[in-house]
N, C-alpha and C. Protein backbone atom coordinates (compact mmCIF):
# COMPACT_ATOMS: atom_id res chain seq x y z
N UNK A 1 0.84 -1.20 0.00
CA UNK A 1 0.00 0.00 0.00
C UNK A 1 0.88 1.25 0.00
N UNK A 2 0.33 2.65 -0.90
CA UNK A 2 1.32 3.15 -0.88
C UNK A 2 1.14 4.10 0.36
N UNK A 3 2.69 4.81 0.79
CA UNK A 3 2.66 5.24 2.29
C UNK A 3 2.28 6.66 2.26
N UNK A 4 1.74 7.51 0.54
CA UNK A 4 1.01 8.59 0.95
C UNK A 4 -0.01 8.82 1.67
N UNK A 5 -1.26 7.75 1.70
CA UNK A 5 -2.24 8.20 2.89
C UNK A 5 -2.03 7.63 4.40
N UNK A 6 -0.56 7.73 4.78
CA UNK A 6 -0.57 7.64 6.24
C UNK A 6 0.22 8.69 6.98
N UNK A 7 0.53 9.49 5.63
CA UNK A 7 1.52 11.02 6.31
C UNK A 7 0.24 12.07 6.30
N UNK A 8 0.85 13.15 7.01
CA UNK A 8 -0.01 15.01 7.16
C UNK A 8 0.46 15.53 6.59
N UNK A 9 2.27 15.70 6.23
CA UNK A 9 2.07 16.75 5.39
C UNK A 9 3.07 16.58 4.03
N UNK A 10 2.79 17.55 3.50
CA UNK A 10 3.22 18.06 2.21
C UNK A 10 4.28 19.24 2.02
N UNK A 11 5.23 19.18 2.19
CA UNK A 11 6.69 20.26 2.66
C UNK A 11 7.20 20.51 0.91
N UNK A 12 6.86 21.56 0.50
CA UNK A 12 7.92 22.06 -0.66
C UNK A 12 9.13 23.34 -0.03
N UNK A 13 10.56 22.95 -0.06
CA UNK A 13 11.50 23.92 0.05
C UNK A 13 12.09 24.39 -1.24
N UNK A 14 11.59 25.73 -1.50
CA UNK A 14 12.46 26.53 -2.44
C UNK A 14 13.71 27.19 -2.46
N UNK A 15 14.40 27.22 -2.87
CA UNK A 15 15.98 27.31 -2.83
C UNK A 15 16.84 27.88 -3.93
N UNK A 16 17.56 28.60 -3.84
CA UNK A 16 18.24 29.38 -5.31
C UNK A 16 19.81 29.45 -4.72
N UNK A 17 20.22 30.32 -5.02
CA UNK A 17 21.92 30.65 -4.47
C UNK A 17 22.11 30.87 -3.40
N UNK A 18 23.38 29.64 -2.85
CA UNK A 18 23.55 29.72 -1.78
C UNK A 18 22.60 28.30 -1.07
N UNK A 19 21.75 28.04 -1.88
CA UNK A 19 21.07 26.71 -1.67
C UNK A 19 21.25 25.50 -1.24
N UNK A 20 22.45 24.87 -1.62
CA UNK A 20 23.09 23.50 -0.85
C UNK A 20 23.21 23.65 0.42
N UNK A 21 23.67 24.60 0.03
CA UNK A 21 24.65 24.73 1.90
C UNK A 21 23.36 24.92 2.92
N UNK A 22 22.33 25.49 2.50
CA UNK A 22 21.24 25.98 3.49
C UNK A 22 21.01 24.47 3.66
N UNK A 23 20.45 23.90 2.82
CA UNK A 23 19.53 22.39 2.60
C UNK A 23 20.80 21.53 3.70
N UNK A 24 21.70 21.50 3.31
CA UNK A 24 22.41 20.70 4.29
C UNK A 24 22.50 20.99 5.87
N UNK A 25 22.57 22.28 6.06
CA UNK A 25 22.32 22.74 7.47
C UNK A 25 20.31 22.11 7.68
N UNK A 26 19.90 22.58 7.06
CA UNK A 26 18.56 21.79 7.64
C UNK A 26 18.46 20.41 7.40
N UNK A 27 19.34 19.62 6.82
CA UNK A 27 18.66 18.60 6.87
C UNK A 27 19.82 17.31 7.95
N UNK A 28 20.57 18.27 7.96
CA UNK A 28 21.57 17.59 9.06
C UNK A 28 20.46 17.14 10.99
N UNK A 29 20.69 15.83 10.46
CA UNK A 29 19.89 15.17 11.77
C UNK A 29 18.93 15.35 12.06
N UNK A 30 18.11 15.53 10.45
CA UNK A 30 16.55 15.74 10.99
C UNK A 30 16.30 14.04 10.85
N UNK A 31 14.89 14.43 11.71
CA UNK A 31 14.75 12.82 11.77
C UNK A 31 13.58 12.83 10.59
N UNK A 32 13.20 11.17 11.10
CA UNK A 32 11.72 11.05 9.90
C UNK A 32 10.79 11.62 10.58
N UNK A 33 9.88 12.54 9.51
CA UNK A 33 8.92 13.36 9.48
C UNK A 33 7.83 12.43 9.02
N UNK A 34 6.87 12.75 9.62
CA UNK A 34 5.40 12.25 9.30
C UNK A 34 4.38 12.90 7.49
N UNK A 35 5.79 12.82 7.24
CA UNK A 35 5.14 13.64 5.61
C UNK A 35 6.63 13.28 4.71
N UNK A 36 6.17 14.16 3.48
CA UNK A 36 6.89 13.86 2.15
C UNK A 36 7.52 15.46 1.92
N UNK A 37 8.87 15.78 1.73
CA UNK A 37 9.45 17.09 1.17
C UNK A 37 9.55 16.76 -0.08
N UNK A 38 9.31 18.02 -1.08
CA UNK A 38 10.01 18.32 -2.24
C UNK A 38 11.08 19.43 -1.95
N UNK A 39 12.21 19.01 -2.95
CA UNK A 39 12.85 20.30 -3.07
C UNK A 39 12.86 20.72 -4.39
N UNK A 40 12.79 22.27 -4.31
CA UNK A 40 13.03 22.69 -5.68
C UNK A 40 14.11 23.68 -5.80
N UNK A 41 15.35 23.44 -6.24
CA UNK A 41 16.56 23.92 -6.23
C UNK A 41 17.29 24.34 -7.48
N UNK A 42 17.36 26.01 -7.53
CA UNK A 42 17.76 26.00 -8.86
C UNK A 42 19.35 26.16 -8.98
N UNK A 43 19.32 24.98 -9.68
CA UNK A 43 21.06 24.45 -10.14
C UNK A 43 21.18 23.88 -11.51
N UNK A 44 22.11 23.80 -11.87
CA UNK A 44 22.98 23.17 -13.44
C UNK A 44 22.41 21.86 -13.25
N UNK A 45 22.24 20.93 -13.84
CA UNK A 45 22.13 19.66 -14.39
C UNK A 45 22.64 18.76 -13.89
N UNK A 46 24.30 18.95 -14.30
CA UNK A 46 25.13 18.66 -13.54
C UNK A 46 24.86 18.22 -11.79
N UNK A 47 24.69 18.77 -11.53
CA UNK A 47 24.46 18.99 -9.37
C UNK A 47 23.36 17.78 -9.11
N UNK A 48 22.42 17.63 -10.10
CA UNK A 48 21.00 17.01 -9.42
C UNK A 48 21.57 15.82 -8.38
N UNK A 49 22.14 14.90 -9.26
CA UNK A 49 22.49 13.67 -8.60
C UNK A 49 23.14 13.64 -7.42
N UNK A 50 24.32 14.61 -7.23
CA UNK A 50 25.24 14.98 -6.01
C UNK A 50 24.64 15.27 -4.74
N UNK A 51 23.60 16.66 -5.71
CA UNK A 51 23.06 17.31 -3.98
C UNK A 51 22.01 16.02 -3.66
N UNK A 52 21.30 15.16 -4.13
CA UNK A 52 20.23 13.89 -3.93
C UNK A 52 21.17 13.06 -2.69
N UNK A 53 22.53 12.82 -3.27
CA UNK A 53 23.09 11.78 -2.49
C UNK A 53 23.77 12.70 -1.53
N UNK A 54 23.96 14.13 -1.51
CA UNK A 54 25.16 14.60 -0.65
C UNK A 54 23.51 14.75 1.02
N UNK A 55 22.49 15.46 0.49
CA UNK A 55 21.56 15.23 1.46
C UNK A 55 21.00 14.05 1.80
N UNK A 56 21.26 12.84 1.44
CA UNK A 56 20.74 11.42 2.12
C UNK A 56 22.16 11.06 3.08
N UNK A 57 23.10 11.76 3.02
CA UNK A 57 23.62 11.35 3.98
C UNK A 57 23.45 11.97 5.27
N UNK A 58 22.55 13.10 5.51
CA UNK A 58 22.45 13.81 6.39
C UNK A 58 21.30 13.66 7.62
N UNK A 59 20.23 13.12 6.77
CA UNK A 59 19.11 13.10 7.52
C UNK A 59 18.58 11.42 7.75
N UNK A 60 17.48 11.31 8.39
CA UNK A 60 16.97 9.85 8.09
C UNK A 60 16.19 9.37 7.09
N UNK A 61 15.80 10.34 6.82
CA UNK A 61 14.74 10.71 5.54
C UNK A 61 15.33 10.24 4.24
N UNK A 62 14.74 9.33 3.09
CA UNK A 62 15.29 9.01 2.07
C UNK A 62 15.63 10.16 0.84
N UNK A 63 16.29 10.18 0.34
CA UNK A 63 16.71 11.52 -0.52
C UNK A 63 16.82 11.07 -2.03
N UNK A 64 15.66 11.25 -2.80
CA UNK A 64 16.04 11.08 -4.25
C UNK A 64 15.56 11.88 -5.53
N UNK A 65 16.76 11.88 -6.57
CA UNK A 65 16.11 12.92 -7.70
C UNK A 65 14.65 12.61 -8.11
N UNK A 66 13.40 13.53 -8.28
CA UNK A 66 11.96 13.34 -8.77
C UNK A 66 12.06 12.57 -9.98
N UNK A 67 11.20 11.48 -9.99
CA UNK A 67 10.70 11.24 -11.74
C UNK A 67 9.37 11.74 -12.08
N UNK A 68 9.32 11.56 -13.02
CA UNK A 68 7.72 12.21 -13.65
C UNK A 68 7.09 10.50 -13.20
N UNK A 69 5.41 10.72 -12.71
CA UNK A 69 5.03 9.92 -12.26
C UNK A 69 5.27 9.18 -10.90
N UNK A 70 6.06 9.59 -9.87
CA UNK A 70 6.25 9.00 -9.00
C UNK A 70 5.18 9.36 -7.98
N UNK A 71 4.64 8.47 -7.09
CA UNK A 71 3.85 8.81 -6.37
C UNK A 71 4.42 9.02 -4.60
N UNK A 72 4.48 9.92 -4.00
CA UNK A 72 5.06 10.79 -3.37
C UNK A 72 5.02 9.75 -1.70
N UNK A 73 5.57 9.70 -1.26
CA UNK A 73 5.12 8.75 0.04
C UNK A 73 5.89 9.67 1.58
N UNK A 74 5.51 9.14 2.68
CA UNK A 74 6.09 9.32 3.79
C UNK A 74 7.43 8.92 4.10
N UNK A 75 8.18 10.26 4.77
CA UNK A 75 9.37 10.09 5.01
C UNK A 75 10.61 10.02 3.93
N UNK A 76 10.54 10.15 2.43
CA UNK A 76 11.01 10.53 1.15
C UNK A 76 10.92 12.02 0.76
N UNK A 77 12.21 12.73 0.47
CA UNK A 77 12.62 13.96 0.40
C UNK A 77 13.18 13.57 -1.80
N UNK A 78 11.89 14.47 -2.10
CA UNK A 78 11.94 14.42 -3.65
C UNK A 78 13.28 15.66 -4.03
N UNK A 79 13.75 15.46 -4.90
CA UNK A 79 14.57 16.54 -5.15
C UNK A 79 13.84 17.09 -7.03
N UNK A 80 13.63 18.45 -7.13
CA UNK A 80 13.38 18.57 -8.46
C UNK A 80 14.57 18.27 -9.61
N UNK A 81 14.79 17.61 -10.95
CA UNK A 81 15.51 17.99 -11.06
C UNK A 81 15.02 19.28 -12.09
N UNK A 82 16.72 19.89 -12.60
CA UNK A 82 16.89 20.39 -13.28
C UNK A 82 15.92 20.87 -14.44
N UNK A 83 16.06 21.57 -15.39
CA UNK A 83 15.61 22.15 -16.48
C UNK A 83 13.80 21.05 -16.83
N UNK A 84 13.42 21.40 -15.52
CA UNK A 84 11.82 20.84 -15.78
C UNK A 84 10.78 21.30 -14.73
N UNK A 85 9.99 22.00 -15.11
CA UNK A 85 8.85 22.06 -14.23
C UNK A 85 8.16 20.96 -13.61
N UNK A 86 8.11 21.05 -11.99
CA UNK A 86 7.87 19.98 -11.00
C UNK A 86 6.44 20.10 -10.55
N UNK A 87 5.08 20.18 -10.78
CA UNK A 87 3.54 19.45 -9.98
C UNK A 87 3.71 18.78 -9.68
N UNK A 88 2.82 18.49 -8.47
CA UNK A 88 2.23 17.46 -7.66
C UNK A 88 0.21 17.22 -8.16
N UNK A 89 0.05 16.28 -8.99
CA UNK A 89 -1.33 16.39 -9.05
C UNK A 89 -1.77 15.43 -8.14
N UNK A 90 -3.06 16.35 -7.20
CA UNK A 90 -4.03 16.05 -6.39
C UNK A 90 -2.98 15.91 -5.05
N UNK A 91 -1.83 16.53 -5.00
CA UNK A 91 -1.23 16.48 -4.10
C UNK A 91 -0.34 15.03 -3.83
N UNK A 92 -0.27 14.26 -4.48
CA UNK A 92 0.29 13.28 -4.71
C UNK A 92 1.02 12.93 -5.60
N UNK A 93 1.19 13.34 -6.90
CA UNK A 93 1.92 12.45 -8.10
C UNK A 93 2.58 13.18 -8.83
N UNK A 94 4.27 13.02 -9.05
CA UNK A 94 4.98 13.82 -9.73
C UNK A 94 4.52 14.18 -10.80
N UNK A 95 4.49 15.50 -11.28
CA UNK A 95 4.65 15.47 -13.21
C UNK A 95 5.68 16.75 -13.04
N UNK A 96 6.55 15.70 -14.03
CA UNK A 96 7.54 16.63 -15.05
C UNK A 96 7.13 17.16 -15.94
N UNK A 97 7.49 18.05 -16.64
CA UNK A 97 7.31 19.14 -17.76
C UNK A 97 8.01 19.46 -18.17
N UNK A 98 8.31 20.38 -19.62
CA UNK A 98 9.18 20.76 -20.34
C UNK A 98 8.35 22.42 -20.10
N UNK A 99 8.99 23.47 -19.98
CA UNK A 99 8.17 24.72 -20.20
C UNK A 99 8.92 25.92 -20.08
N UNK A 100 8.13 27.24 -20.60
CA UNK A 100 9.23 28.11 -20.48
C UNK A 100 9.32 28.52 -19.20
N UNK A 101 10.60 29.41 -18.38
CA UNK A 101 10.88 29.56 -17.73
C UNK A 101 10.00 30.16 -16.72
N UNK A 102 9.59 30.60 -15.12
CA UNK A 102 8.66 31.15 -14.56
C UNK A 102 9.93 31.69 -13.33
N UNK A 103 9.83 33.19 -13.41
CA UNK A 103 10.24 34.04 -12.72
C UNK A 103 12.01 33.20 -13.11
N UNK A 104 12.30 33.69 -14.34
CA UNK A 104 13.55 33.23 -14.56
C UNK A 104 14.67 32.33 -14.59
N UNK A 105 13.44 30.69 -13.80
CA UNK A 105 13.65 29.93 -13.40
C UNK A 105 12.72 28.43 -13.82
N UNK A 106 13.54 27.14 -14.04
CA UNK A 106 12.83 25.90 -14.56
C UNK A 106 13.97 25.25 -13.84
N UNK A 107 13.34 24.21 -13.00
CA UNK A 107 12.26 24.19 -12.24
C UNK A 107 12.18 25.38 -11.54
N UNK A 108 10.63 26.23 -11.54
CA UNK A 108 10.29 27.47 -10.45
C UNK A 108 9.33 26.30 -9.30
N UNK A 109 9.64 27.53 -8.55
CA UNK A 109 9.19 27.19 -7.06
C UNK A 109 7.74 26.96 -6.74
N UNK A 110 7.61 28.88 -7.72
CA UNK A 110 6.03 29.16 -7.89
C UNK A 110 4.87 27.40 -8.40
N UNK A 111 5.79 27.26 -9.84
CA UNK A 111 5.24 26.42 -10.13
C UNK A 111 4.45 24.98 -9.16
N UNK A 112 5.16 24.48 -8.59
CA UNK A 112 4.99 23.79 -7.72
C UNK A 112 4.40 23.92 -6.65
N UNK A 113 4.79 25.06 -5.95
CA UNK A 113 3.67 25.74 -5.04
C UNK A 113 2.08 25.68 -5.05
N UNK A 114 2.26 26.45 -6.23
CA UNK A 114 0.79 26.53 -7.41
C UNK A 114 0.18 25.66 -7.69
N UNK A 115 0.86 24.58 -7.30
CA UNK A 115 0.02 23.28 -7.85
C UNK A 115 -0.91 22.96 -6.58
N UNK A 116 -0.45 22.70 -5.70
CA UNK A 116 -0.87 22.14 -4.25
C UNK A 116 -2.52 22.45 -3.98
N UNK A 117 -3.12 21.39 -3.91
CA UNK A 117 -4.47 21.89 -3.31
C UNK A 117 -4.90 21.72 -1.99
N UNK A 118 -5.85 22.03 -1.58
CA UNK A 118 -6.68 21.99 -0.02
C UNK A 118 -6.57 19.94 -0.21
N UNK A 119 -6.57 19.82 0.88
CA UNK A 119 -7.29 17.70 0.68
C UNK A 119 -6.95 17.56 2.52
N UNK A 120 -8.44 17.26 2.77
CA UNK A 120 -8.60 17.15 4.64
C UNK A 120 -7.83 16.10 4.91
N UNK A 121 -7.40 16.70 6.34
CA UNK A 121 -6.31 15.88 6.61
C UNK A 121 -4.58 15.28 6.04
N UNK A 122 -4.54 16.46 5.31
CA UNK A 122 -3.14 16.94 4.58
C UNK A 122 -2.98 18.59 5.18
N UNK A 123 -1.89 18.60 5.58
CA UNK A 123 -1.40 20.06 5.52
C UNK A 123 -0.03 20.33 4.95
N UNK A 124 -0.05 21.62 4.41
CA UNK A 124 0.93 22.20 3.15
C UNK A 124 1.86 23.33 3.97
N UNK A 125 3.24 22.99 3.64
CA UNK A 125 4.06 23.94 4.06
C UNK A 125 4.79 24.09 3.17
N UNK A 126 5.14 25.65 2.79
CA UNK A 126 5.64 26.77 1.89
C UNK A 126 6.96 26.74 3.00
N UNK A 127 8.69 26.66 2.13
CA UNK A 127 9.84 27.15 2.59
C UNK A 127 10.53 27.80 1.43
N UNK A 128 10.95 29.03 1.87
CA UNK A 128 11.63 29.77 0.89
C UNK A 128 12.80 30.10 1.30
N UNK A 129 14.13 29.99 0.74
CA UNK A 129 15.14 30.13 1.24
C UNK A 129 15.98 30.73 0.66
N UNK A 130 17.23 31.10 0.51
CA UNK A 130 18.18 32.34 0.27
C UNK A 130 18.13 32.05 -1.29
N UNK A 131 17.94 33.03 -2.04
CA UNK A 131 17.96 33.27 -3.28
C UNK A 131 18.07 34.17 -3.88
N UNK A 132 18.51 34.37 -5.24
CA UNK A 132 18.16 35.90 -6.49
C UNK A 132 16.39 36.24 -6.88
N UNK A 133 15.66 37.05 -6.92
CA UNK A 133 14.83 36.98 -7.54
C UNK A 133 13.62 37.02 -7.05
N UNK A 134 12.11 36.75 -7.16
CA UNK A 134 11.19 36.36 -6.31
C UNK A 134 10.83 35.32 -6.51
N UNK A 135 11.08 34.03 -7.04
CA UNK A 135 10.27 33.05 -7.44
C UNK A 135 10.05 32.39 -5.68
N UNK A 136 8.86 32.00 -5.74
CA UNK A 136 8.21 31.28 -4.73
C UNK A 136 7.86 32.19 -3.83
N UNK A 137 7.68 33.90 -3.82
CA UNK A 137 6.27 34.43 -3.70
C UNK A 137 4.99 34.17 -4.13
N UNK A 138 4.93 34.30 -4.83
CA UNK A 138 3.08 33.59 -5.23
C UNK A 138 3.06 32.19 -4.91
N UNK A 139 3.67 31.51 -4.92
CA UNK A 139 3.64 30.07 -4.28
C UNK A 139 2.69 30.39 -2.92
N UNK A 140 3.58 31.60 -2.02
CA UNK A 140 3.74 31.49 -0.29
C UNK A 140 2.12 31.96 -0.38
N UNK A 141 1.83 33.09 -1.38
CA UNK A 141 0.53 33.35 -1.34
C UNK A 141 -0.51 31.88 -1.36
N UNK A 142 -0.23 31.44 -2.54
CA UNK A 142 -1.48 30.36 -2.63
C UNK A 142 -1.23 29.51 -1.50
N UNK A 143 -0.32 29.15 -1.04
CA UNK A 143 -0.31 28.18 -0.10
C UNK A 143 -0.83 28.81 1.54
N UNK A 144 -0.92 29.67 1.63
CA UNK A 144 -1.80 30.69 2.42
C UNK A 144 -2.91 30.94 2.53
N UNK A 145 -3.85 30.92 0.86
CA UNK A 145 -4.84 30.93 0.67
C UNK A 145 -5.49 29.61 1.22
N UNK A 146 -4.75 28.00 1.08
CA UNK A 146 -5.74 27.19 1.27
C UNK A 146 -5.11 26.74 2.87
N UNK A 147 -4.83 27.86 3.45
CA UNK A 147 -5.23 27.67 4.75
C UNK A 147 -3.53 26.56 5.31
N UNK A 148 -2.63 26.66 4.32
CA UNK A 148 -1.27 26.34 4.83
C UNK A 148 -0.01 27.18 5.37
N UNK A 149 1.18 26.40 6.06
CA UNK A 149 1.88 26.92 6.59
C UNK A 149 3.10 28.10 5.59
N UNK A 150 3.86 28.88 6.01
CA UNK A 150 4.93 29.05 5.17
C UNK A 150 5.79 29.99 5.84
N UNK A 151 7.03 29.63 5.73
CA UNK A 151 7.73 29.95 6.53
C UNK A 151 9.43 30.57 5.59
N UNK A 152 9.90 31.49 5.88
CA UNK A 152 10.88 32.20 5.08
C UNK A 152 12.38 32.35 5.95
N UNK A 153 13.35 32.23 5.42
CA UNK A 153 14.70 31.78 5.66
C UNK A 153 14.96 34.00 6.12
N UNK A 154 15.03 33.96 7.21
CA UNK A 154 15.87 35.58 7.94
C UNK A 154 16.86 36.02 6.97
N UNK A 155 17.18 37.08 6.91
CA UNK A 155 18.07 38.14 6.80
C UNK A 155 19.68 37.66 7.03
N UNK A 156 19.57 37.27 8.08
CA UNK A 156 21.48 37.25 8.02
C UNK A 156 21.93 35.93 7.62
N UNK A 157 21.35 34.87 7.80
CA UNK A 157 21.60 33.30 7.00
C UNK A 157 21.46 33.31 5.75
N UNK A 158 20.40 34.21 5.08
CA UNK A 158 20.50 33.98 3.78
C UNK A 158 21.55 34.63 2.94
N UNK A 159 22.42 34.09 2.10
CA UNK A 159 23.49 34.22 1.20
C UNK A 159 23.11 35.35 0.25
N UNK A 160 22.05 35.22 -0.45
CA UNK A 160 20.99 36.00 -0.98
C UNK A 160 19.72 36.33 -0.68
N UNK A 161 19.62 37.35 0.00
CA UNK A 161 18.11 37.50 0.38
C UNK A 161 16.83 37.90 -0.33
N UNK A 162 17.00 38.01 -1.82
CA UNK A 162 15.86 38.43 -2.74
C UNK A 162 14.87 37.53 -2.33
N UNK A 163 15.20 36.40 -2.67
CA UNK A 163 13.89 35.39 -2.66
C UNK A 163 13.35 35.34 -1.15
N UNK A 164 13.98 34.94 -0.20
CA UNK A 164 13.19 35.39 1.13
C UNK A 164 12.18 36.25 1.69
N UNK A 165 13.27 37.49 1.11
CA UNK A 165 12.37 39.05 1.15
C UNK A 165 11.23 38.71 -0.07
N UNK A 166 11.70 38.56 -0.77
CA UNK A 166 9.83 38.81 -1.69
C UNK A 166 9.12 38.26 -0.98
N UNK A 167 9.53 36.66 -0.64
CA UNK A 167 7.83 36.13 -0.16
C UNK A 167 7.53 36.76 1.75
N UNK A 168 8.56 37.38 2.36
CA UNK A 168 8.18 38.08 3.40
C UNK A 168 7.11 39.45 3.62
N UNK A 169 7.68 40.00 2.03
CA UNK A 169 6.68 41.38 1.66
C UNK A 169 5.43 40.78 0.90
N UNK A 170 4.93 39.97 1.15
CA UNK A 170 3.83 39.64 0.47
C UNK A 170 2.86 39.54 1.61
N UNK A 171 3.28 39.75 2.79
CA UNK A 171 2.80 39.81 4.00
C UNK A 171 1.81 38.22 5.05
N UNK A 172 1.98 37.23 3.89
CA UNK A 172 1.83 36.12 4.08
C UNK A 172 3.02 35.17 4.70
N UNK A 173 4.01 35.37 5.27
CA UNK A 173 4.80 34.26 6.16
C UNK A 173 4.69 34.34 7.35
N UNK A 174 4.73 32.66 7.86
CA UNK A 174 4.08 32.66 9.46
C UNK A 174 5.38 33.12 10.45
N UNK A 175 6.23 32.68 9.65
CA UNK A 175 7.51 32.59 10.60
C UNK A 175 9.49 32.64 9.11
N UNK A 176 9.76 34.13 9.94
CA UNK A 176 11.32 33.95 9.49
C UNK A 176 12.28 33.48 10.44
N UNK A 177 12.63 32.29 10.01
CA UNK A 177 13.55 31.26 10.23
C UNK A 177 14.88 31.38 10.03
N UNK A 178 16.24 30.92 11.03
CA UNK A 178 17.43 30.69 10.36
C UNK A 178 17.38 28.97 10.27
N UNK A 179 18.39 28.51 9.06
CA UNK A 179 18.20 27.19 8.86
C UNK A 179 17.74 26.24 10.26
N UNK A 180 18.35 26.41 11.51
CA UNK A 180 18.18 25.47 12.49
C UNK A 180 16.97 25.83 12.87
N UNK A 181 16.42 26.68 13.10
CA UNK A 181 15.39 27.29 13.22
C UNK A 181 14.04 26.34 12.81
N UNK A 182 14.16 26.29 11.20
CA UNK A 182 13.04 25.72 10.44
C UNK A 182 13.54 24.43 10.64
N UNK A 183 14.48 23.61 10.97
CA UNK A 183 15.05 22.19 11.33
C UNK A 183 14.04 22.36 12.48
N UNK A 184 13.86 22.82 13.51
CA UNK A 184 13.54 22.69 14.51
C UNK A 184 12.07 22.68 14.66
N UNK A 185 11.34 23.87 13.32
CA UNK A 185 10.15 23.66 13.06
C UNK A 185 9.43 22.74 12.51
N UNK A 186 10.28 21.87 11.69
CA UNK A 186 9.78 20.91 10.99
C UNK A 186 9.20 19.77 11.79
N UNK A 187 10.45 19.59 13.06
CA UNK A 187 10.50 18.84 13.78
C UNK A 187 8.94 18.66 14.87
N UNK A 188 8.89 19.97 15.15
CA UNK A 188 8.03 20.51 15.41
C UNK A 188 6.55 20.05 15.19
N UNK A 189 5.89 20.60 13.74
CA UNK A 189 5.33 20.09 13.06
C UNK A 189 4.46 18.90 12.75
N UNK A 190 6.01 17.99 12.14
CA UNK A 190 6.08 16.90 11.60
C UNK A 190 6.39 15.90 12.45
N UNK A 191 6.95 15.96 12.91
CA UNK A 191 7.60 14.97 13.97
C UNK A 191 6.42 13.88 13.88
N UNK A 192 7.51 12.18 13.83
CA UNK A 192 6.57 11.32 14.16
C UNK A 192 6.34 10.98 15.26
């Protein structure tokens, strides 16, 4: 049976420059979470496979690059890859895409964000973390709208703070976080 209907939540972390290094500080000794992360990390091609295996050594949580079609389960940390737009339909099932870029970026954050719907007894958490740009503002919005969490990477941890700050001025984040911070929230949270 598959282990999506026995998790709560649904965790997308957005990530741009300066991105590994954040993801590794949070994911250092987190334990298993009662839900499924995506990440969406914008990097070269090149990187997908590395940062997949360089974060499974960190956490307990399984760590692997997304395929199109995979169906999303508990305690598995999806990684987007590269040069493809990442959905979740019905909150469950990868789809890859080919498409043009969204806020200067494939895979965007937004995109994925955007996808996520309301489904009782699932809850959705928005992470935005040090980046160029705004992508994964309107994400933080919609994921706000259906009544989910979202939470934005502070001022002095982030490497780049564009992407943080946008989705902070959108006046929708519950909480600015430094990496241990949101480690600690997740934990929080999710915790099994």
């Amino acid at each position: 049976m598959n282990n999506f209907f026995k998790f709560k939540y649904v965790i997308v972390i957005g990530s741009s420059a300066g991105g590994p290094r954040i993801l590794k500080e949070i994911f250092s000794g987190l334990p298993m979470l009662n839900g499924s992360i995506i990440i969406v990390q914008h990097m070269p091609k090149y990187i997908n496979r590395a940062l997949s295996e360089n974060l499974n050594e960190y956490t307990d949580m399984s760590v692997e690059l997304a395929q199109d079609g995979m169906m999303i389960e508990k305690g598995k940390i999806y990684v987007a890859p590269s040069e493809m737009h990442l959905k979740l339909i019905d909150n469950k099932k990868i789809q890859l895409f080919s498409g043009e870029k969204v806020n200067f970026a494939c895979p965007s954050i937004d995109v994925t964000l955007q996808s996520l719907k309301i489904e009782i007894g699932v809850k959705l958490v928005g992470i935005i973390l040090t980046g160029m740009g705004k992508d994964g503002a309107n994400g933080i919005k919609h994921i706000k709208s259906l009544g989910g969490i979202a939470i934005a990477q502070d001022k002095k941890t982030s490497i780049i703070y564009g992407m943080p700050k946008e989705a902070i001025d959108t006046g929708y984040v519950d909480w600015i976080l430094t990496p241990d911070q949101i480690k600690n929230k997740l934990i929080e949270l999710a915790g099994t």
